[in-house]
PDB file of N, CA and C in Angstrom:
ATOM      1  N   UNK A   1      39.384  -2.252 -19.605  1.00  0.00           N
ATOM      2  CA  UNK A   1      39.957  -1.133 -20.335  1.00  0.00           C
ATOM      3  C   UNK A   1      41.343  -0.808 -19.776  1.00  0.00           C
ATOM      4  N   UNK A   2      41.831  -0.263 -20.733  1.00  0.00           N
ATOM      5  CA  UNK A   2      43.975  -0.158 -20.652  1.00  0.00           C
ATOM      6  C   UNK A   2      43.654   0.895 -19.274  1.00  0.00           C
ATOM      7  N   UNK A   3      44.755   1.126 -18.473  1.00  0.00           N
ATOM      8  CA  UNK A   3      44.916   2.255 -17.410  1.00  0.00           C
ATOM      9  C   UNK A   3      46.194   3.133 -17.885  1.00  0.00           C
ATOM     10  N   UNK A   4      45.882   4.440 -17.958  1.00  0.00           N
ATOM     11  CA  UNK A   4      46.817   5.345 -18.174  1.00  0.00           C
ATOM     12  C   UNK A   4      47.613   6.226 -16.827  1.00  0.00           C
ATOM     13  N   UNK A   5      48.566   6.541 -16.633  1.00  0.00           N
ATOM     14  CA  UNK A   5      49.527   7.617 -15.738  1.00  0.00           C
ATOM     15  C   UNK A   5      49.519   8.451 -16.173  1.00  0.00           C
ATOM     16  N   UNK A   6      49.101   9.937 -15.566  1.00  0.00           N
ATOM     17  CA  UNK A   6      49.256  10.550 -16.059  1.00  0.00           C
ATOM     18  C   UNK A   6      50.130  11.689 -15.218  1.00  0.00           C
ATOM     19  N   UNK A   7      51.045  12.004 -15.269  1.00  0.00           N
ATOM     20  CA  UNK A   7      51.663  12.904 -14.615  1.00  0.00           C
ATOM     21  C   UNK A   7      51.745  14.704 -14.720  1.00  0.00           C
ATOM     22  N   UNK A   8      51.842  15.328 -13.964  1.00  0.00           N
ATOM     23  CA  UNK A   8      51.960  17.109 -13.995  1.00  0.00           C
ATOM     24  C   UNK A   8      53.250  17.266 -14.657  1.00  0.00           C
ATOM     25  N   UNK A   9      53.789  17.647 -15.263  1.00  0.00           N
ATOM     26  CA  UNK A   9      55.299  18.516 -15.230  1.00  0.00           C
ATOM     27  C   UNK A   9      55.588  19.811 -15.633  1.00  0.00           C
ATOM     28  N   UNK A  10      54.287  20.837 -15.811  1.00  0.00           N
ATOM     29  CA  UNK A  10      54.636  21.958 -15.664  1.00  0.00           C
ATOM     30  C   UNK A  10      52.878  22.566 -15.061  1.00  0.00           C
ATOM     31  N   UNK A  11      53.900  23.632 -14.256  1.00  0.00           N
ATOM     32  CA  UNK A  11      52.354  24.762 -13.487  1.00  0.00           C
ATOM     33  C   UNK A  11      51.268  25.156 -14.339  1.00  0.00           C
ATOM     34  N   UNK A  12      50.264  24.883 -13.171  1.00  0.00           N
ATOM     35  CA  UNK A  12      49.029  25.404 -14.112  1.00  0.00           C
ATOM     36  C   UNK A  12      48.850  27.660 -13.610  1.00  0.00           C
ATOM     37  N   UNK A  13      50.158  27.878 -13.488  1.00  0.00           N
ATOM     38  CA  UNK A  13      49.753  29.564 -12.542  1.00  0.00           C
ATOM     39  C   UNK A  13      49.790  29.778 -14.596  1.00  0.00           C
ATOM     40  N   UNK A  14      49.177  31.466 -14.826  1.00  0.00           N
ATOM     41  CA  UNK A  14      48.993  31.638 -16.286  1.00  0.00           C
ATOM     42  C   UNK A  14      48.358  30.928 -16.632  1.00  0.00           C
ATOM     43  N   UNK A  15      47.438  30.078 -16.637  1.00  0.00           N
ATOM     44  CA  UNK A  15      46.782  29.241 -17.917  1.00  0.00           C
ATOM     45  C   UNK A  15      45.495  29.777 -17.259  1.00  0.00           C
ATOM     46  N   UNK A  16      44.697  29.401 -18.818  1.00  0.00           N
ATOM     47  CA  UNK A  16      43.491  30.125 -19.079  1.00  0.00           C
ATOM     48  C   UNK A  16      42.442  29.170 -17.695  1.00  0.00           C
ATOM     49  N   UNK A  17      41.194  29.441 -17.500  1.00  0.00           N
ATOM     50  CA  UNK A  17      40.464  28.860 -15.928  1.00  0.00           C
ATOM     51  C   UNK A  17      40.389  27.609 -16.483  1.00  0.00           C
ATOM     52  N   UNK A  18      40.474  27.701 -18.048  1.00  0.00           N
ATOM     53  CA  UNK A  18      39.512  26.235 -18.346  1.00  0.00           C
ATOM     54  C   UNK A  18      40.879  25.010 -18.555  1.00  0.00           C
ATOM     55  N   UNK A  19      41.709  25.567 -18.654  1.00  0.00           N
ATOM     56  CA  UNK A  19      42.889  24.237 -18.049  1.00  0.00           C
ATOM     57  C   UNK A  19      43.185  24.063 -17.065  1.00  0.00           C
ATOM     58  N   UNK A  20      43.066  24.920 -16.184  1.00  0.00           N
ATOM     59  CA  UNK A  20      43.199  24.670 -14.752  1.00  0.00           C
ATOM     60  C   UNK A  20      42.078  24.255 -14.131  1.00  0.00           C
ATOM     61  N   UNK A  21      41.078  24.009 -14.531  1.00  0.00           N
ATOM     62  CA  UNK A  21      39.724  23.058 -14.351  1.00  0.00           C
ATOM     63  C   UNK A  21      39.907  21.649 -15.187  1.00  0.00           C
ATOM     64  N   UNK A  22      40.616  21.693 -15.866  1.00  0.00           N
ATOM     65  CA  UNK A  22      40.863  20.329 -16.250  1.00  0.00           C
ATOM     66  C   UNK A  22      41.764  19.426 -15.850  1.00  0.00           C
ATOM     67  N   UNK A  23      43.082  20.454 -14.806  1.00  0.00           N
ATOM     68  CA  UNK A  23      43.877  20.005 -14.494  1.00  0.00           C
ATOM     69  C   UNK A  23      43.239  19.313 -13.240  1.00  0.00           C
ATOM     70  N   UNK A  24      42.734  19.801 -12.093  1.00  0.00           N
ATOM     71  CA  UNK A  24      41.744  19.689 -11.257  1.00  0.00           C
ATOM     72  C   UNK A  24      40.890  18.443 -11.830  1.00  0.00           C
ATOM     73  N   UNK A  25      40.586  18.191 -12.781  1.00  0.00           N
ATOM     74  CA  UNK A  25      38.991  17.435 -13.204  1.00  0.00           C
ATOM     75  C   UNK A  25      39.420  16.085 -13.172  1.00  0.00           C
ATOM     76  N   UNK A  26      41.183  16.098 -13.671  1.00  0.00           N
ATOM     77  CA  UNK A  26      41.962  15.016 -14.097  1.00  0.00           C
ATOM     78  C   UNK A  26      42.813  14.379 -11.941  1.00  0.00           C
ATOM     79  N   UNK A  27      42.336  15.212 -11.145  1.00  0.00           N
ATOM     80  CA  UNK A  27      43.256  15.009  -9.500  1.00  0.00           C
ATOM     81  C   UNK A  27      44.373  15.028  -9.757  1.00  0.00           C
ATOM     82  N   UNK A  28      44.621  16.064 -10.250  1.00  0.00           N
ATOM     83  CA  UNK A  28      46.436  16.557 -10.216  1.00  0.00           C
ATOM     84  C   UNK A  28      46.089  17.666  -9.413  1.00  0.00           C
ATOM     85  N   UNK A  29      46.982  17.811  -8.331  1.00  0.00           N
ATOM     86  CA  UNK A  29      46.927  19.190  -7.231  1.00  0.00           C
ATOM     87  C   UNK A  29      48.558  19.177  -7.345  1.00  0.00           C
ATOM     88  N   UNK A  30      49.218  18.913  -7.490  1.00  0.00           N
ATOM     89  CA  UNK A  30      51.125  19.319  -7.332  1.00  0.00           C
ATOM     90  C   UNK A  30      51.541  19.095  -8.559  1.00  0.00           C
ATOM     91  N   UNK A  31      53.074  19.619  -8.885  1.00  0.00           N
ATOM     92  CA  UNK A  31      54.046  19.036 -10.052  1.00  0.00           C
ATOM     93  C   UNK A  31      54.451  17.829  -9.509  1.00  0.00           C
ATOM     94  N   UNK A  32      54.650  17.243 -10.689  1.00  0.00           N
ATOM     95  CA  UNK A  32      55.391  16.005 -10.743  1.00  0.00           C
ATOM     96  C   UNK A  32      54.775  14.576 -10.090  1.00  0.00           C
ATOM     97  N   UNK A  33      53.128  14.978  -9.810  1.00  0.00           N
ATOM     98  CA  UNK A  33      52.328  14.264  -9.085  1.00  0.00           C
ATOM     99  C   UNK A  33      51.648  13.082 -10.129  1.00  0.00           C
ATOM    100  N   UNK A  34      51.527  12.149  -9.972  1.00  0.00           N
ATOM    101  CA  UNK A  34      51.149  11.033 -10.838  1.00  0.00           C
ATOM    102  C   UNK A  34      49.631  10.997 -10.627  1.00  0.00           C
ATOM    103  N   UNK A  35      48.589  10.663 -11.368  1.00  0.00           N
ATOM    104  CA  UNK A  35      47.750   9.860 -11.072  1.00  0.00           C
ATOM    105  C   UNK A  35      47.243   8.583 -12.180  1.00  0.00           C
ATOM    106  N   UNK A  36      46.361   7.869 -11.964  1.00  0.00           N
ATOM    107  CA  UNK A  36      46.327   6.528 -12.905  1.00  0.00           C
ATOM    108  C   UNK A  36      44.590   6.620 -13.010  1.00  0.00           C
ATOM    109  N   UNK A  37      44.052   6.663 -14.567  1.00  0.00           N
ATOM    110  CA  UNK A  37      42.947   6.693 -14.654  1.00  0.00           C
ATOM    111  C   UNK A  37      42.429   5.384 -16.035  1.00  0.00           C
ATOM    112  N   UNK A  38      41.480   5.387 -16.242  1.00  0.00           N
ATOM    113  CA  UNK A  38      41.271   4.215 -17.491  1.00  0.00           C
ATOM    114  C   UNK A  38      40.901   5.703 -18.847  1.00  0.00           C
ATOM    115  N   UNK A  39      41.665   4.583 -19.511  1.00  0.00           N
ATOM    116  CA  UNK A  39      41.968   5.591 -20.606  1.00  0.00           C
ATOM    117  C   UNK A  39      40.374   5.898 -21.594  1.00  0.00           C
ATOM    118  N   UNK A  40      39.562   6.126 -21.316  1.00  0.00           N
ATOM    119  CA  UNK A  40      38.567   6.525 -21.915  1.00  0.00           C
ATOM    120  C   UNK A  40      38.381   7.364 -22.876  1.00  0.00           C
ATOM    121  N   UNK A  41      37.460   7.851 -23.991  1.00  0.00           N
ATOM    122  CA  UNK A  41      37.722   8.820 -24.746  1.00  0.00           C
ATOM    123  C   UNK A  41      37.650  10.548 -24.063  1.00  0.00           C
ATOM    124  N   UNK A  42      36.990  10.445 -23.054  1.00  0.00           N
ATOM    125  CA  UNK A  42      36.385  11.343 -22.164  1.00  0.00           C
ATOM    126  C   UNK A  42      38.121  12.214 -21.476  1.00  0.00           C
ATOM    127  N   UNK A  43      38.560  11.059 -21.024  1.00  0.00           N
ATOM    128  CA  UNK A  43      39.773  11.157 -20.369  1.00  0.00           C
ATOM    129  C   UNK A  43      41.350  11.473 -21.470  1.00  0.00           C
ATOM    130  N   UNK A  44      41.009  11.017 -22.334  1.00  0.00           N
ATOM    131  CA  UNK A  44      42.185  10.794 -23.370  1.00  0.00           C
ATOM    132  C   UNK A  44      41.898  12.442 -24.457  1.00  0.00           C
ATOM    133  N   UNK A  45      41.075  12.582 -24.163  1.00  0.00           N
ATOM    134  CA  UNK A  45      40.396  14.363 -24.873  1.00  0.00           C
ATOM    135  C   UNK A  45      41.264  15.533 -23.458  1.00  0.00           C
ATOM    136  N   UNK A  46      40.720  15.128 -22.422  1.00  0.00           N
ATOM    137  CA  UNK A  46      41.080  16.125 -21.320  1.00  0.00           C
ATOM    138  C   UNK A  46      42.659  16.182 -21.553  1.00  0.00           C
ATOM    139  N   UNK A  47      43.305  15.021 -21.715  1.00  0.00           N
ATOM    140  CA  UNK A  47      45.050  14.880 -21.801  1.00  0.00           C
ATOM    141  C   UNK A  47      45.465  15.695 -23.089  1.00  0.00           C
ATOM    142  N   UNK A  48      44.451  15.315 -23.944  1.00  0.00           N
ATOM    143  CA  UNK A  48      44.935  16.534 -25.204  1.00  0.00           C
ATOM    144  C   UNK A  48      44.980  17.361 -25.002  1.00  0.00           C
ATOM    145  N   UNK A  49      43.831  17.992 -24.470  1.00  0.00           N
ATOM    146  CA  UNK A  49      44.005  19.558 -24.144  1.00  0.00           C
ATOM    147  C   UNK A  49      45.050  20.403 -23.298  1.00  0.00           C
ATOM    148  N   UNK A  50      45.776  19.043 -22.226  1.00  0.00           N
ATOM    149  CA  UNK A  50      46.360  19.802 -21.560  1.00  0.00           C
ATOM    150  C   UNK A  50      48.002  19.616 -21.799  1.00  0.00           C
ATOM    151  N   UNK A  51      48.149  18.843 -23.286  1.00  0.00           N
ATOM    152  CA  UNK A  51      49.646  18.087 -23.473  1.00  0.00           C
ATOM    153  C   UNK A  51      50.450  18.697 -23.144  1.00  0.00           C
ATOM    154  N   UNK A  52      50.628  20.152 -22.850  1.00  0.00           N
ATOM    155  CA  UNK A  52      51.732  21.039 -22.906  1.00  0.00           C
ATOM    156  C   UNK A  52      52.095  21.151 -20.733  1.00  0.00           C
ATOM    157  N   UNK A  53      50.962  20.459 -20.396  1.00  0.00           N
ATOM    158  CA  UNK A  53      51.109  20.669 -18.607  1.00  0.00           C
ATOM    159  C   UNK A  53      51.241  19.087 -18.506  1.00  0.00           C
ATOM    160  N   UNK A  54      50.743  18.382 -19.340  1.00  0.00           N
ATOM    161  CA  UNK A  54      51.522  16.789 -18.727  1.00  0.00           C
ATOM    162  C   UNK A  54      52.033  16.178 -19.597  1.00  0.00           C
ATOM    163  N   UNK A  55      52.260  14.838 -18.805  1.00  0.00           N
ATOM    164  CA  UNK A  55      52.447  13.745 -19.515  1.00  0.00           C
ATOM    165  C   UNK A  55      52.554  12.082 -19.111  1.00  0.00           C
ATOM    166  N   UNK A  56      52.200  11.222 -20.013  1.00  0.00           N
ATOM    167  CA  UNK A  56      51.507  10.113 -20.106  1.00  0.00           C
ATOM    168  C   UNK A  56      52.851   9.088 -19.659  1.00  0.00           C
ATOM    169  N   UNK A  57      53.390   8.240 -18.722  1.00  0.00           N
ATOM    170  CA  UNK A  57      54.073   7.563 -18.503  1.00  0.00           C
ATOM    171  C   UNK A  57      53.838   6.877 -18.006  1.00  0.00           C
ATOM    172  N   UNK A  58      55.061   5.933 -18.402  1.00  0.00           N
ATOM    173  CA  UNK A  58      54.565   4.567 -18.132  1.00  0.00           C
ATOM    174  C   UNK A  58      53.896   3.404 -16.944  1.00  0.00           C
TER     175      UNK A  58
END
């Protein structure tokens, strides 16, 4: 299965508990922090929810 990056680029301070549990769910603890997961539907749902705090690079 493909592997996705997914990076932080804006704070999770203000957001409701349940994005900041997803931000957490996904091992993002800093801005601008990368991590690399397999793009699953499970995983590719959590990134929706949080499009406005990350993003997917290359």
């Amino acid at each position: 299965m493909a592997k996705i990056k997914i990076k932080q680029t804006r704070s999770a301070i203000n957001r409701p508990a349940r994005q900041k549990a997803t931000i957490k769910a996904l091992g993002l603890k800093k801005l601008n922090q990368v991590v690399e997961h397999e793009a699953t539907p499970q995983i590719l749902g959590m990134v929706k929810k949080i499009q406005h705090l990350v993003e997917v690079v290359d």
